[in-house]
C-alpha atoms as a PDB file:
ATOM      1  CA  UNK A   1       0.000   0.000   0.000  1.00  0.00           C
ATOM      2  CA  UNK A   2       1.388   3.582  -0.638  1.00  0.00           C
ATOM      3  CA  UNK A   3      -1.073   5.479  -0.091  1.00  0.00           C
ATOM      4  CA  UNK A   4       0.538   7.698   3.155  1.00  0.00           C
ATOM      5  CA  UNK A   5      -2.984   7.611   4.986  1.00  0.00           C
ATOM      6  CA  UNK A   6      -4.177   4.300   4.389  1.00  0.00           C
ATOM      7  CA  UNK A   7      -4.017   1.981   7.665  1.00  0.00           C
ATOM      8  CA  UNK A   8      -1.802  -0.600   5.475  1.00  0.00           C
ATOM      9  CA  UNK A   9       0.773   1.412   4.577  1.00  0.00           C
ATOM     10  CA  UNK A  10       3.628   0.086   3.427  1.00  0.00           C
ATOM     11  CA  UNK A  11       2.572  -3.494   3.939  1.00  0.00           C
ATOM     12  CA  UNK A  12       2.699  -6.095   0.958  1.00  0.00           C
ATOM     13  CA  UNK A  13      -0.081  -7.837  -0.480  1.00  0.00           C
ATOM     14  CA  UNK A  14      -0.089 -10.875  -3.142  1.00  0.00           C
ATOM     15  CA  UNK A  15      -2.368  -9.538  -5.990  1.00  0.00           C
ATOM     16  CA  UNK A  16      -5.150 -11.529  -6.430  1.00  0.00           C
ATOM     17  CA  UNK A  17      -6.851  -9.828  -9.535  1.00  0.00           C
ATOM     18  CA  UNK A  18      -7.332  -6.472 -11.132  1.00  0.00           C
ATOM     19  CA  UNK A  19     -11.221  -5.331 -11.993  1.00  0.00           C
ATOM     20  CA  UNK A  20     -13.532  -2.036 -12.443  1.00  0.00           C
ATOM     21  CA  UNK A  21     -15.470  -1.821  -9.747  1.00  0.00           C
ATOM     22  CA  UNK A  22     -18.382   1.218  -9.110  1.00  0.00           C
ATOM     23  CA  UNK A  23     -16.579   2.773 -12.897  1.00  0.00           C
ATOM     24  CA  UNK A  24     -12.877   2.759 -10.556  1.00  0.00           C
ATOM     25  CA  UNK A  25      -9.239   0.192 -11.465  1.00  0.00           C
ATOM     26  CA  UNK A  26      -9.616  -1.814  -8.001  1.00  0.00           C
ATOM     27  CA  UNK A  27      -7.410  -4.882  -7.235  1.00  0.00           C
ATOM     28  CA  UNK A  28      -8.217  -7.425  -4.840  1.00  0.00           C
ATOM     29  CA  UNK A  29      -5.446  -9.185  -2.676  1.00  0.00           C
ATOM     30  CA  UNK A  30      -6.246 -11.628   0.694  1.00  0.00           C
ATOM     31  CA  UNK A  31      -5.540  -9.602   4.277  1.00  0.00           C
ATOM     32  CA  UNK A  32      -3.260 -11.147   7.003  1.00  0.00           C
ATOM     33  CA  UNK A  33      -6.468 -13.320   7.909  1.00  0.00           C
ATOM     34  CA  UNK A  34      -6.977 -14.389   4.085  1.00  0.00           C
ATOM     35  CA  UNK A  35     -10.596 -12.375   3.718  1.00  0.00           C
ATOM     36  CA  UNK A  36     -10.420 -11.253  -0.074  1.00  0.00           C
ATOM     37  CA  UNK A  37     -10.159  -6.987   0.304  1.00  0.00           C
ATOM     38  CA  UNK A  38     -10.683  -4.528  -2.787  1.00  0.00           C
ATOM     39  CA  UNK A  39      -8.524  -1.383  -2.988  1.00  0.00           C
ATOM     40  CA  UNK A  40      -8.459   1.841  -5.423  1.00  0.00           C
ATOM     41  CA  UNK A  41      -5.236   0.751  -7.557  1.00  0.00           C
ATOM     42  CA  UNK A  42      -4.903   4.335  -6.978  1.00  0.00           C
ATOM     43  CA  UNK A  43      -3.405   3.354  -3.431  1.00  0.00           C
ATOM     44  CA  UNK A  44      -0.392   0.714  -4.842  1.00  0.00           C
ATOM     45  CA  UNK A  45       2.448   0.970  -6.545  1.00  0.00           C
ATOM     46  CA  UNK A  46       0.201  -1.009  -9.345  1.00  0.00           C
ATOM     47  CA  UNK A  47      -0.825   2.176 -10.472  1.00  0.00           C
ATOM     48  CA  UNK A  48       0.631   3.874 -13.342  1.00  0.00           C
ATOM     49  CA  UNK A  49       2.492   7.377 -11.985  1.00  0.00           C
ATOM     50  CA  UNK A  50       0.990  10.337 -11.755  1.00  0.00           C
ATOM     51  CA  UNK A  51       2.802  12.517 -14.198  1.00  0.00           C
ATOM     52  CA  UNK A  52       2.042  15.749 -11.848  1.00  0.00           C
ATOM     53  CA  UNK A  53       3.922  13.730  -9.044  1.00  0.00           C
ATOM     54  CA  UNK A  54       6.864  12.741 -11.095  1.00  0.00           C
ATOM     55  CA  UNK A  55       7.385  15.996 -12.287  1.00  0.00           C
ATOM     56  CA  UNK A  56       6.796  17.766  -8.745  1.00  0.00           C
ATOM     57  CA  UNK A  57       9.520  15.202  -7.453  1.00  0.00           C
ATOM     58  CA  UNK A  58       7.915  15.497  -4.074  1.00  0.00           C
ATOM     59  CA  UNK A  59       8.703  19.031  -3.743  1.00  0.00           C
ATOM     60  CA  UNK A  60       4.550  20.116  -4.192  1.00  0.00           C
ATOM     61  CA  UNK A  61       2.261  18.294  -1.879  1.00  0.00           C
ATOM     62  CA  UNK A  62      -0.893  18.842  -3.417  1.00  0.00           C
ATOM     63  CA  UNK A  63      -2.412  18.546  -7.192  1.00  0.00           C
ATOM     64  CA  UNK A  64      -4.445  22.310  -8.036  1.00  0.00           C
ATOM     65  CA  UNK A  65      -7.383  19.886  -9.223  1.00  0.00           C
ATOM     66  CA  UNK A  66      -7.474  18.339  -5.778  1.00  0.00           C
ATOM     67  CA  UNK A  67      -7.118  21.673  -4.290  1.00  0.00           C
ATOM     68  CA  UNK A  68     -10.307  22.988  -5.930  1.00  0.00           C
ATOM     69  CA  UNK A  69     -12.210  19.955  -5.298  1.00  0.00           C
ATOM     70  CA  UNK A  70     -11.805  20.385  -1.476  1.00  0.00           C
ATOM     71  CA  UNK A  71     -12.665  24.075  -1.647  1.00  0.00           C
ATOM     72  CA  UNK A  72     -16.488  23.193  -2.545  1.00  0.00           C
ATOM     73  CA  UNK A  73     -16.927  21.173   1.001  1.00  0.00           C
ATOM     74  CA  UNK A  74     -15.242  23.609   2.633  1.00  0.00           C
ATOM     75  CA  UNK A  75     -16.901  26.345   1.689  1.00  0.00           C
ATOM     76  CA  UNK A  76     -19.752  24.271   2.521  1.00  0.00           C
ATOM     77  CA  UNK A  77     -18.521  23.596   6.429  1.00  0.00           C
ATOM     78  CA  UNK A  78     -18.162  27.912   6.749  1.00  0.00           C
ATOM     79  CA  UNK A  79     -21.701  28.484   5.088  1.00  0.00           C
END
């Protein structure tokens, strides 16, 4: 897992299978007890790189686009 946040962090998984699941890339891989999990490939190092990251080499910590989408709840939370 590599997404920072993510209570498995940094562990490793066997893959069990890739899939589209609710129109999102998931992958399935079998927990430390062997129940069959579903993850955003978003979160793994299966993903393909986000070109914004690789070019930020770390040095920007947030996307604009992400930015902007949290501004709308936000806002909402002040209103």
């Amino acid at each position: 897992m590599t997404h920072p946040f993510h209570p498995l962090f940094q562990r490793e998984f066997e893959l069990c299978d890739y899939r589209r699941s609710w129109g999102k890339d998931c992958l399935d891989f079998q927990d430390d007890q062997g129940v069959l999990r579903t993850i955003p490939i978003r979160f793994t190092d299966a993903a393909e790189a986000d070109p914004f990251v690789c070019v930020a080499d770390e040095r920007a910590f947030f996307r604009i686009e992400d930015l902007v989408k949290l501004a709308a709840p936000i806002a909402k939370l002040r209103a």
